[in-house]
C-alpha atoms as a PDB file:
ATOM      1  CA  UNK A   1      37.306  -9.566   8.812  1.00  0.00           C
ATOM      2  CA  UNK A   2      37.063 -13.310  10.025  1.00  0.00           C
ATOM      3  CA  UNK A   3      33.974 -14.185  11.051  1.00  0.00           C
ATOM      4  CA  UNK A   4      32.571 -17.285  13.028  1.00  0.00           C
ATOM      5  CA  UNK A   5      29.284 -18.659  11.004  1.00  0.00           C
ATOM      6  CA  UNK A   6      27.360 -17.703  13.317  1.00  0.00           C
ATOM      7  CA  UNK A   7      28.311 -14.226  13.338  1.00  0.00           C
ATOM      8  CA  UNK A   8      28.099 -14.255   9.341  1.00  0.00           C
ATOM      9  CA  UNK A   9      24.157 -15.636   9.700  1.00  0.00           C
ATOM     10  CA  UNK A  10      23.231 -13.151  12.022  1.00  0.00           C
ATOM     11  CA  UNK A  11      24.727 -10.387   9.796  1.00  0.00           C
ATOM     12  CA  UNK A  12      22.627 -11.561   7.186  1.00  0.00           C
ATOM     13  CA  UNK A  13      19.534 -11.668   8.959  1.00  0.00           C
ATOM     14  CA  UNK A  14      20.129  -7.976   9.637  1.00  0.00           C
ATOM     15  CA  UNK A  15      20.599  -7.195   6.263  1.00  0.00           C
ATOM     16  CA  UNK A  16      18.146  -8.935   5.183  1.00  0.00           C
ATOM     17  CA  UNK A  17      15.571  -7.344   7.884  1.00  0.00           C
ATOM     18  CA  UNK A  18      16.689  -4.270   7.056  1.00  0.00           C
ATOM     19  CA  UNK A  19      16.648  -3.992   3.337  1.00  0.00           C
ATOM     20  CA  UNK A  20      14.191  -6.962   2.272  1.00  0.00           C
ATOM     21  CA  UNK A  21      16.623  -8.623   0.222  1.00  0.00           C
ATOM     22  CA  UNK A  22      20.314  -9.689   0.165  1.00  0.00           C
ATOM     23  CA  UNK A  23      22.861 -10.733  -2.754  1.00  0.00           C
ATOM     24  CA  UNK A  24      25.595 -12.946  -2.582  1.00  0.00           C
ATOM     25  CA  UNK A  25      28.096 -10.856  -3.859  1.00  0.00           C
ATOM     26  CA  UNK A  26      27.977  -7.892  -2.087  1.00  0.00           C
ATOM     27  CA  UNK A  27      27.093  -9.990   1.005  1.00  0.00           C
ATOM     28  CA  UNK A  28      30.476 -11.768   0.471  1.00  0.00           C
ATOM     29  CA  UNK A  29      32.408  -8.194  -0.599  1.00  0.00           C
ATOM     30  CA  UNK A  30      30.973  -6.968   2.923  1.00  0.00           C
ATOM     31  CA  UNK A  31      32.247 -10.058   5.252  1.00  0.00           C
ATOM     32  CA  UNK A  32      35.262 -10.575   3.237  1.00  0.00           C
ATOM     33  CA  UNK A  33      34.597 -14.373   2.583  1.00  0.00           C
ATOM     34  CA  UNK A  34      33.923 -15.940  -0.636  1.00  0.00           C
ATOM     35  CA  UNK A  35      30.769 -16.276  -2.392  1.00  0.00           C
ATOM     36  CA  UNK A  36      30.319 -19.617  -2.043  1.00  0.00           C
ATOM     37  CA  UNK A  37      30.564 -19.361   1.749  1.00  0.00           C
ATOM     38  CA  UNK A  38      27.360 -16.958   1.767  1.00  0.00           C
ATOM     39  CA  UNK A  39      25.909 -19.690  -0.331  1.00  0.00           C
ATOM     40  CA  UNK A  40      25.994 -22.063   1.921  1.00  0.00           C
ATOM     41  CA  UNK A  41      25.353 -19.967   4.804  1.00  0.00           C
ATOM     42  CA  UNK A  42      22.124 -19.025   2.484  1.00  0.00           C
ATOM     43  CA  UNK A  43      21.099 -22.952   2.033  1.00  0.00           C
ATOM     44  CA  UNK A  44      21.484 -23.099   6.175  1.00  0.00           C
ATOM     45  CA  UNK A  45      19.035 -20.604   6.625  1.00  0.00           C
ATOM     46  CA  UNK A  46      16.891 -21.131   4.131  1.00  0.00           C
ATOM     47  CA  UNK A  47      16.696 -24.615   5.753  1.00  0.00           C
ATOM     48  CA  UNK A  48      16.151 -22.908   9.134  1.00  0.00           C
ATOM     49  CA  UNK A  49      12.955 -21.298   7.574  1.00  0.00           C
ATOM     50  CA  UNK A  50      14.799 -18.069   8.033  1.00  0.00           C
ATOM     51  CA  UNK A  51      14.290 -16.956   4.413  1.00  0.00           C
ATOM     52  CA  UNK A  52      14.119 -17.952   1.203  1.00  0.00           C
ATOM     53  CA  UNK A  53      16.588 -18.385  -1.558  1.00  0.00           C
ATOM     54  CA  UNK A  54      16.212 -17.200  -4.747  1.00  0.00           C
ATOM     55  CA  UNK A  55      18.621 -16.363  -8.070  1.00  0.00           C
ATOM     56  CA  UNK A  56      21.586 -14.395  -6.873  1.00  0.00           C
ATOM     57  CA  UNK A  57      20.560 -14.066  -3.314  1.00  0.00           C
ATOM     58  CA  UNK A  58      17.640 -14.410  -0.443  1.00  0.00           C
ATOM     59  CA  UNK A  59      14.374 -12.570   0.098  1.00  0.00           C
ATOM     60  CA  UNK A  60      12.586 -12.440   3.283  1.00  0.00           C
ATOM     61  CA  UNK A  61      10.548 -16.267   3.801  1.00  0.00           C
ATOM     62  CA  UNK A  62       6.853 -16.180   3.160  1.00  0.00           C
ATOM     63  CA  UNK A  63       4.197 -18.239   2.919  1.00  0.00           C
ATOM     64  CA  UNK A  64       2.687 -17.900  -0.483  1.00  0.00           C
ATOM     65  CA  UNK A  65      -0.625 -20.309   0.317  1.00  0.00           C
ATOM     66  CA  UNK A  66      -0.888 -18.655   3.755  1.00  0.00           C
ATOM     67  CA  UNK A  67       0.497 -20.248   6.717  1.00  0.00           C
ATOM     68  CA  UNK A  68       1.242 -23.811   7.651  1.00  0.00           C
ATOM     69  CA  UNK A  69      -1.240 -25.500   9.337  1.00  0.00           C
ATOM     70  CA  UNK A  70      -0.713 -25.531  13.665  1.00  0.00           C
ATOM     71  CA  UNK A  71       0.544 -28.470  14.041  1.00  0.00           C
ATOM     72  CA  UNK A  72       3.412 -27.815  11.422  1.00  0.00           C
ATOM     73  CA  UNK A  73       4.032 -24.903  13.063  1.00  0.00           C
ATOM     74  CA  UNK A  74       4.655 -26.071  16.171  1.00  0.00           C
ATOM     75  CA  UNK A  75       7.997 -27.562  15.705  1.00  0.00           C
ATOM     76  CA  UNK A  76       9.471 -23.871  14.115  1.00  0.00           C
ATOM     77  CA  UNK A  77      11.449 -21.570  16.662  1.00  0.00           C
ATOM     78  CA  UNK A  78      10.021 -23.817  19.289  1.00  0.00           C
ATOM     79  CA  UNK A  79      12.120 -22.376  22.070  1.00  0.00           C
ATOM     80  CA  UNK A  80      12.019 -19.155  20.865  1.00  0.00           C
ATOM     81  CA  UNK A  81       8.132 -19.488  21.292  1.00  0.00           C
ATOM     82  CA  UNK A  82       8.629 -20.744  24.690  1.00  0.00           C
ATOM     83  CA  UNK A  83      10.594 -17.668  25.732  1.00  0.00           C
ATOM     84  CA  UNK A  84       8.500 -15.338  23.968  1.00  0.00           C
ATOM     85  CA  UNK A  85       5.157 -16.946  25.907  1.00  0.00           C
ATOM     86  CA  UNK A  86       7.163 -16.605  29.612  1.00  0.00           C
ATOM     87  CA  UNK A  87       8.271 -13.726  28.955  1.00  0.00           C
ATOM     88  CA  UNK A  88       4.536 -12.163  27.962  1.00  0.00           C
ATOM     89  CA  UNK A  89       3.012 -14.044  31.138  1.00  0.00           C
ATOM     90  CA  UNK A  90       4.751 -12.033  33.493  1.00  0.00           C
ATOM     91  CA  UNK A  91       2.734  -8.899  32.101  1.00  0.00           C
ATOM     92  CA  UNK A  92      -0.693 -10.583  33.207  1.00  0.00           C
ATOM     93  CA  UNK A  93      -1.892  -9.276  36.792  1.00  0.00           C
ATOM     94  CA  UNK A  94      -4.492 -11.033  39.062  1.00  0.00           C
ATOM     95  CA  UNK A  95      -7.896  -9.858  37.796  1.00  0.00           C
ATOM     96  CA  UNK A  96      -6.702  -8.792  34.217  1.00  0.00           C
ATOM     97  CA  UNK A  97      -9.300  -9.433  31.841  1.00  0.00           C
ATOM     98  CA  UNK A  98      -7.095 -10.629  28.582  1.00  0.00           C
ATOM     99  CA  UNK A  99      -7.454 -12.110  24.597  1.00  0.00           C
ATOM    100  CA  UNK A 100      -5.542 -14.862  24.005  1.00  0.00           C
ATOM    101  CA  UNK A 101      -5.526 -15.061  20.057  1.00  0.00           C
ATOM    102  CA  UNK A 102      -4.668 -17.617  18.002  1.00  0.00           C
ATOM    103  CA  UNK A 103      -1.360 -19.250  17.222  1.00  0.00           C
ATOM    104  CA  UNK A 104       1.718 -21.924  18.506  1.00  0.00           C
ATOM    105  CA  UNK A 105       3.277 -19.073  19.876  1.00  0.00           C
ATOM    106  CA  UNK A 106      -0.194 -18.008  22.325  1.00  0.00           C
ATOM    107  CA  UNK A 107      -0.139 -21.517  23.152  1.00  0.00           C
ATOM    108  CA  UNK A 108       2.932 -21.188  24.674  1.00  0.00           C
ATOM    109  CA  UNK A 109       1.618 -17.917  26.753  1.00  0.00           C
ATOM    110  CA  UNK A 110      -1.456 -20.170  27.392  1.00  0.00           C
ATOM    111  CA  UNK A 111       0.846 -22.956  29.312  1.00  0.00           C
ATOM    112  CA  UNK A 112       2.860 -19.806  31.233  1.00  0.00           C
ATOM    113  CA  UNK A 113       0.004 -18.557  32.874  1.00  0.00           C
ATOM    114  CA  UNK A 114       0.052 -20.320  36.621  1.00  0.00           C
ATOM    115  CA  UNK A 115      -0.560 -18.914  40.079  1.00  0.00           C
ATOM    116  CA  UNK A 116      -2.439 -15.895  38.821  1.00  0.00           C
ATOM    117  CA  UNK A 117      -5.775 -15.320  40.104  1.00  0.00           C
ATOM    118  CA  UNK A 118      -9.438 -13.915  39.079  1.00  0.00           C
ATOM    119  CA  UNK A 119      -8.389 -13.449  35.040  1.00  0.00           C
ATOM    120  CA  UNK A 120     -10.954 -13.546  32.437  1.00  0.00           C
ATOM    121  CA  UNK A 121      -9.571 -14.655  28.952  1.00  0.00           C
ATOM    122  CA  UNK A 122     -11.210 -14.920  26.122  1.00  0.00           C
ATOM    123  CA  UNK A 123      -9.988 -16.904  22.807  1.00  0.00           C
ATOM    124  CA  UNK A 124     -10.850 -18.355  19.660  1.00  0.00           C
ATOM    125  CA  UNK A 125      -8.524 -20.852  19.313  1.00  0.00           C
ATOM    126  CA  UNK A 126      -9.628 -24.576  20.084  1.00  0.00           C
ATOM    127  CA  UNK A 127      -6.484 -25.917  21.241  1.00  0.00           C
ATOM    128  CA  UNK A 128      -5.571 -23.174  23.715  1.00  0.00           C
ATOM    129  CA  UNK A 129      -9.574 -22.969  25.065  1.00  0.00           C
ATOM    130  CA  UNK A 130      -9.301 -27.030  25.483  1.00  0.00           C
ATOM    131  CA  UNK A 131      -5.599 -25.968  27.694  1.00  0.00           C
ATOM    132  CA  UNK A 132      -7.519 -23.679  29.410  1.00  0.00           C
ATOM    133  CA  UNK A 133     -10.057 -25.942  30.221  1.00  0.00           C
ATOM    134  CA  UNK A 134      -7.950 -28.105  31.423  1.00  0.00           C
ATOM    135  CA  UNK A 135      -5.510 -26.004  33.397  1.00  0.00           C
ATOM    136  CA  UNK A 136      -8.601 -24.410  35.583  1.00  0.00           C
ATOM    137  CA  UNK A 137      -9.574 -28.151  36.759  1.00  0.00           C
ATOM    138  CA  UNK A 138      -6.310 -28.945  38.022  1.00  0.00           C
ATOM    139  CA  UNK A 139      -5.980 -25.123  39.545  1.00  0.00           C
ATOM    140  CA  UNK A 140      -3.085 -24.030  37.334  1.00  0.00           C
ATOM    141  CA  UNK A 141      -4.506 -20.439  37.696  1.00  0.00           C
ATOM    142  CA  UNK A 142      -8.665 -19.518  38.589  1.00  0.00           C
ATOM    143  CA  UNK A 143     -11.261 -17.179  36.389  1.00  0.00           C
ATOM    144  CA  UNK A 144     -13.349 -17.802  33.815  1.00  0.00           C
ATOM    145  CA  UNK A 145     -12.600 -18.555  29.944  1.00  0.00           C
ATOM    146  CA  UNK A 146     -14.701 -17.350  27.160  1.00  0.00           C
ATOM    147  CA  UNK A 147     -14.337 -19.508  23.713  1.00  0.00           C
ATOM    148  CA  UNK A 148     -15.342 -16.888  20.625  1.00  0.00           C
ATOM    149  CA  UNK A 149     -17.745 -18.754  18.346  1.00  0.00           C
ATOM    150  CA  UNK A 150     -17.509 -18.586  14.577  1.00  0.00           C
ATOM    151  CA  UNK A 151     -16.682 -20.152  11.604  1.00  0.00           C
ATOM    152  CA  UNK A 152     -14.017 -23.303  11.914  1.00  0.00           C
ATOM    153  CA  UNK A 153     -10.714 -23.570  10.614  1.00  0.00           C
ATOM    154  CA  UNK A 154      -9.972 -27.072  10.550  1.00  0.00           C
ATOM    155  CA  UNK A 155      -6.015 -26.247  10.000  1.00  0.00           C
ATOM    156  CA  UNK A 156      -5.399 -23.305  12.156  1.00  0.00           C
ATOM    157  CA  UNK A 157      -8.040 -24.558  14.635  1.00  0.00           C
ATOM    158  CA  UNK A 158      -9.185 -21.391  15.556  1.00  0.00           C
ATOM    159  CA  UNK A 159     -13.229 -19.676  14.801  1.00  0.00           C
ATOM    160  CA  UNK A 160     -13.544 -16.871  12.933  1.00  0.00           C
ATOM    161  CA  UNK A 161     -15.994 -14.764  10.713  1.00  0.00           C
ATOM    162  CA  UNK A 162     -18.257 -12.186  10.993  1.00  0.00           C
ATOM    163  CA  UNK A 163     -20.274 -14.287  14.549  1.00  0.00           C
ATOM    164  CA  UNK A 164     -16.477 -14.232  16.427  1.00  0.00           C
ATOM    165  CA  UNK A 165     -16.782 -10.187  15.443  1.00  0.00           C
ATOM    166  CA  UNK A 166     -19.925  -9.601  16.544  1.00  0.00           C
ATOM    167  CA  UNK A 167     -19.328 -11.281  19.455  1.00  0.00           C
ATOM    168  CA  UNK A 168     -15.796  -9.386  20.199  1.00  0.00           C
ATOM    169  CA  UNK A 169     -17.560  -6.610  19.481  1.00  0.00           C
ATOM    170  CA  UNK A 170     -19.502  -6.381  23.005  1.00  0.00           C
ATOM    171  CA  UNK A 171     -16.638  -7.128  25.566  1.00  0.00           C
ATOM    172  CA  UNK A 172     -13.712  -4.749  26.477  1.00  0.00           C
ATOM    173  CA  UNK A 173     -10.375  -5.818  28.325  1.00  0.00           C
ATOM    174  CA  UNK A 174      -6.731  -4.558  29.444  1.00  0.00           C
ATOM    175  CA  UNK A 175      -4.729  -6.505  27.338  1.00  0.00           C
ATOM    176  CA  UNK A 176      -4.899  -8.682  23.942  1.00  0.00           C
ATOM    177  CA  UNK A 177      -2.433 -10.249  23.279  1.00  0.00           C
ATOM    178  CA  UNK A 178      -2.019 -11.132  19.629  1.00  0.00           C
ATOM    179  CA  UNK A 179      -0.089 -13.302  17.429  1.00  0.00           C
ATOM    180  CA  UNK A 180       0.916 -12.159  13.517  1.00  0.00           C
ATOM    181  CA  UNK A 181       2.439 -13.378  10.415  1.00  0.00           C
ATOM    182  CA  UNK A 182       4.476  -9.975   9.985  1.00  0.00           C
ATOM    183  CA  UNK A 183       5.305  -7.230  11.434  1.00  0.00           C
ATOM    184  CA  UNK A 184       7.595  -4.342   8.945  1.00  0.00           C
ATOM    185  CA  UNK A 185       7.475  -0.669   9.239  1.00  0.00           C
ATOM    186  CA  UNK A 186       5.880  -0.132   5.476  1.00  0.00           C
ATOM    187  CA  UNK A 187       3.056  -2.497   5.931  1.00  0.00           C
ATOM    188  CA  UNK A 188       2.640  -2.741  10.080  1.00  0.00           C
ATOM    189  CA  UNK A 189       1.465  -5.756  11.189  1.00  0.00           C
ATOM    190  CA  UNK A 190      -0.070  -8.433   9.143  1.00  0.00           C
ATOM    191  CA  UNK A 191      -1.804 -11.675   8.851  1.00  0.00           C
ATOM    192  CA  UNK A 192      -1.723 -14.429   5.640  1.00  0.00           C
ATOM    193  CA  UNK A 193      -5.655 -15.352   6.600  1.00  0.00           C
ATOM    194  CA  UNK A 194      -7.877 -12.612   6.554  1.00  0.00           C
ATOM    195  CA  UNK A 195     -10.289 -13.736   8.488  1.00  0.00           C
ATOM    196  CA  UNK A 196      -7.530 -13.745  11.189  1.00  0.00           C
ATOM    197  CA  UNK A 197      -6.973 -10.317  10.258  1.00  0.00           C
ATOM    198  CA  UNK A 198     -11.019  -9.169  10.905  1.00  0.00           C
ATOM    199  CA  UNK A 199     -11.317 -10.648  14.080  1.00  0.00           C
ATOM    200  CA  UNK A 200      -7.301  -9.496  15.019  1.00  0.00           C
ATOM    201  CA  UNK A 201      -8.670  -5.868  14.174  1.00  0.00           C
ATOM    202  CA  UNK A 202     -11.773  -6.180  16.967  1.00  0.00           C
ATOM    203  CA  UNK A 203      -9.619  -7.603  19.397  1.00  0.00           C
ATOM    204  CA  UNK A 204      -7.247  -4.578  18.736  1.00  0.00           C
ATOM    205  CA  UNK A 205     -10.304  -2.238  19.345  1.00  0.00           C
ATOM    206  CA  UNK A 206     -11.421  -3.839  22.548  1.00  0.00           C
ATOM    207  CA  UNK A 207      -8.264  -3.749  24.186  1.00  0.00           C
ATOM    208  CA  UNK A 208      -6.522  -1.077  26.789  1.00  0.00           C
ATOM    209  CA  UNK A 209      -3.284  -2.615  25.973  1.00  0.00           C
ATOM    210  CA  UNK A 210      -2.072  -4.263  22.269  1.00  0.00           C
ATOM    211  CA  UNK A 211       0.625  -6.708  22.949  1.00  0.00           C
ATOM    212  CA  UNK A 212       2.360  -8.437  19.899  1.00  0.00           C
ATOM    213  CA  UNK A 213       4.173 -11.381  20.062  1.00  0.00           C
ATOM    214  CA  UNK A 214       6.783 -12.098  17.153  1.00  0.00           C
ATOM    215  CA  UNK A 215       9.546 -14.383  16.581  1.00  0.00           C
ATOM    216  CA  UNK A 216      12.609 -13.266  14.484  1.00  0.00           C
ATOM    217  CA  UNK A 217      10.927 -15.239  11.086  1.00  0.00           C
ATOM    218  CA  UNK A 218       8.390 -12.475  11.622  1.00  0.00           C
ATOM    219  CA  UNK A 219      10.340  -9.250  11.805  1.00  0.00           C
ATOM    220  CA  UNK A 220      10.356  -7.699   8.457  1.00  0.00           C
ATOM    221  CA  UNK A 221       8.043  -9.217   6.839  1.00  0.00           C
ATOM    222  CA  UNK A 222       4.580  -8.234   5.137  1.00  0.00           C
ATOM    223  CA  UNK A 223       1.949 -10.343   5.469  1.00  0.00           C
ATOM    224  CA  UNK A 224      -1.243 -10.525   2.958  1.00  0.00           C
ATOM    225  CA  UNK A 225      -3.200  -7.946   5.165  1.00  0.00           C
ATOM    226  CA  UNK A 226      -2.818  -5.571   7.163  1.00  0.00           C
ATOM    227  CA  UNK A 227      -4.228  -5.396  10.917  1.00  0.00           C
ATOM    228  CA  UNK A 228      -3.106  -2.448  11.893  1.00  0.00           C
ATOM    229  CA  UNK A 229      -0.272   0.335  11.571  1.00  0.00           C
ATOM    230  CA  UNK A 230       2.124   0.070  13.787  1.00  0.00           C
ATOM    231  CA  UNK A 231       1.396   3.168  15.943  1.00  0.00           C
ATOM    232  CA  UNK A 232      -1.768   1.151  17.481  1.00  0.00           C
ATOM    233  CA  UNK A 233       0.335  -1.032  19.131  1.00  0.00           C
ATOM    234  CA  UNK A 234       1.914  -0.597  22.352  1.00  0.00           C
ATOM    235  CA  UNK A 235       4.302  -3.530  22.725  1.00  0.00           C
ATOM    236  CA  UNK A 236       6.651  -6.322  21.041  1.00  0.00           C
ATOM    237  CA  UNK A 237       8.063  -8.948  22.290  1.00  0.00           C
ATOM    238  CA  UNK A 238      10.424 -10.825  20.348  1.00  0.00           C
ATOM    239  CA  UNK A 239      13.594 -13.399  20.858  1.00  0.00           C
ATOM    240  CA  UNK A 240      14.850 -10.840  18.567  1.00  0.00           C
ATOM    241  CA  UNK A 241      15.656  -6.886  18.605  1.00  0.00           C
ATOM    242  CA  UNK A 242      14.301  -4.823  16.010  1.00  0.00           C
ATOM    243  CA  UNK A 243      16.873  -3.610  13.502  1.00  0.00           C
ATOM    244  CA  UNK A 244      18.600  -0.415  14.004  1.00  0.00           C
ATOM    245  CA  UNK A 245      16.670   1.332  11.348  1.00  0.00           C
ATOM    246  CA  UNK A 246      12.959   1.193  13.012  1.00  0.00           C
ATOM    247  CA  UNK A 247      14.492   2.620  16.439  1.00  0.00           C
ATOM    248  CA  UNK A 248      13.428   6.158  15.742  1.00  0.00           C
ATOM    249  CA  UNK A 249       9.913   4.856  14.300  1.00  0.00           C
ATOM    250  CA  UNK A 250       9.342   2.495  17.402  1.00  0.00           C
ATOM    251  CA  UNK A 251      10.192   5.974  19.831  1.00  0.00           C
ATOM    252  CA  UNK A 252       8.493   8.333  17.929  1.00  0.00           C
ATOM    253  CA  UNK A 253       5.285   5.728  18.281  1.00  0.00           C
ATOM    254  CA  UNK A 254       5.667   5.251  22.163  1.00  0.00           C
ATOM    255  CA  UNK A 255       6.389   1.488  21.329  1.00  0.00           C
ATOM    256  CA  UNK A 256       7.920  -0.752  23.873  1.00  0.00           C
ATOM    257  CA  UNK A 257      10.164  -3.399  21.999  1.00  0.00           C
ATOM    258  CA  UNK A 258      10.757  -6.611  24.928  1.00  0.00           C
ATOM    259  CA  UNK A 259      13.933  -8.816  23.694  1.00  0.00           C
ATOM    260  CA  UNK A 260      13.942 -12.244  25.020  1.00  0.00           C
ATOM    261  CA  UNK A 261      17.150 -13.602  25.980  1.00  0.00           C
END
């Protein structure tokens, strides 16, 4: 089988989506290239932030210490972020009362919302509340913007704690859109900060509609908690489909997987 590299990445993604792990040898028994050449295939993706490479192989990438901080974050799958945040836009409706949470990737949804009328959005990030701000004077879209108060984090600039829950705790809206560190059929979806994952959970509660939004470097993977299994939420959307093993979990569930393209 000869194989563009490419071709020979993206078959390793799958595998790797799909069974959590992959090893050179069988990897290169399976393309029918040599072992070196899923080596350095490996070191490409590894350098992508794709995964991460360990003796004999590649395991899904983590973040052992949590996430990197927003700003760092900002330059990964940057386009792919850009798609996914267009894409989820286009689900908003004049009036719809919405949760924006936290995240590079809900910034990009944040800077996609324009024309629409009469929403109500509520966040606790600080960078997309200051967009907000700032996309209301000039007209971008009208409505009101609520900023969740809580506890700062000075790296993921968003407010959380048990004040952003209690305040969730008294609205109610059509659709929250929410940003995640993993989503895997085991574990559901997941966060590394688990403060994130608290206030994730009362947004989840509050909303009609539960709207994830996931690049490919979060398909497969398990976070450090969980916010909730995946048959609470209604929607993906991804710049990548979900392996061929979680179709019959995603339509036994009712859940609507959007691909990007």
């Amino acid at each position: 089988m000869s194989l563009l590299a490419q071709e020979r990445k993206d078959l390793i993604m799958q595998t790797l989506m799909r069974e959590g792990k992959v090893k050179v040898l069988p990897m290169a028994e399976e393309l029918g290239v040599s072992s070196e050449t899923i080596r350095r295939d490996l070191d490409v993706l590894e350098m992508e932030g794709r995964l991460q490479r360990v003796y004999g192989g590649a395991i899904r990438s983590g973040h052992e210490n949590g996430e990197p901080p927003f700003q760092q974050r900002r330059e990964l799958y940057a386009d792919a972020k850009k798609k996914i945040g267009a894409r989820a836009a286009q689900l908003i409706q004049d009036g719809d009362t919405i949760i924006l949470d936290v995240g590079t990737t809900m910034m990009e949804l944040a800077k996609s919302i324009q024309g629409k009328r009469n929403l109500t959005i509520l966040t606790n990030s600080l960078p997309i509340g200051t967009y907000l701000s700032e996309a209301l004077n000039s007209n971008t879209f009208s409505g009101k913007v609520f900023l969740l108060g809580g506890q700062l984090n000075p790296e993921q600039q968003s407010l959380t704690g048990p004040l952003c829950e209690q305040m969730m705790k008294q609205f109610f809206v059509n659709k929250a859109f929410l940003s995640i560190g993993g989503i895997a059929l085991s574990s559901g979806v997941t966060d590394y900060d688990l403060n994130e994952t608290h206030i994730s959970k009362e947004f989840a509660k509050s909303a009609n509609e539960v709207i994830i939004l996931a690049d490919q470097s979060k398909i497969g993977v398990q976070a450090f908690a969980q916010i909730m299994p995946l048959e609470q939420i209604d929607m993906v959307i991804s710049d990548q489909n979900y392996p061929k093993d979680w179709k019959h979990v995603l339509d036994e569930q009712g859940i609507c997987w959007v691909t990007c393209e």
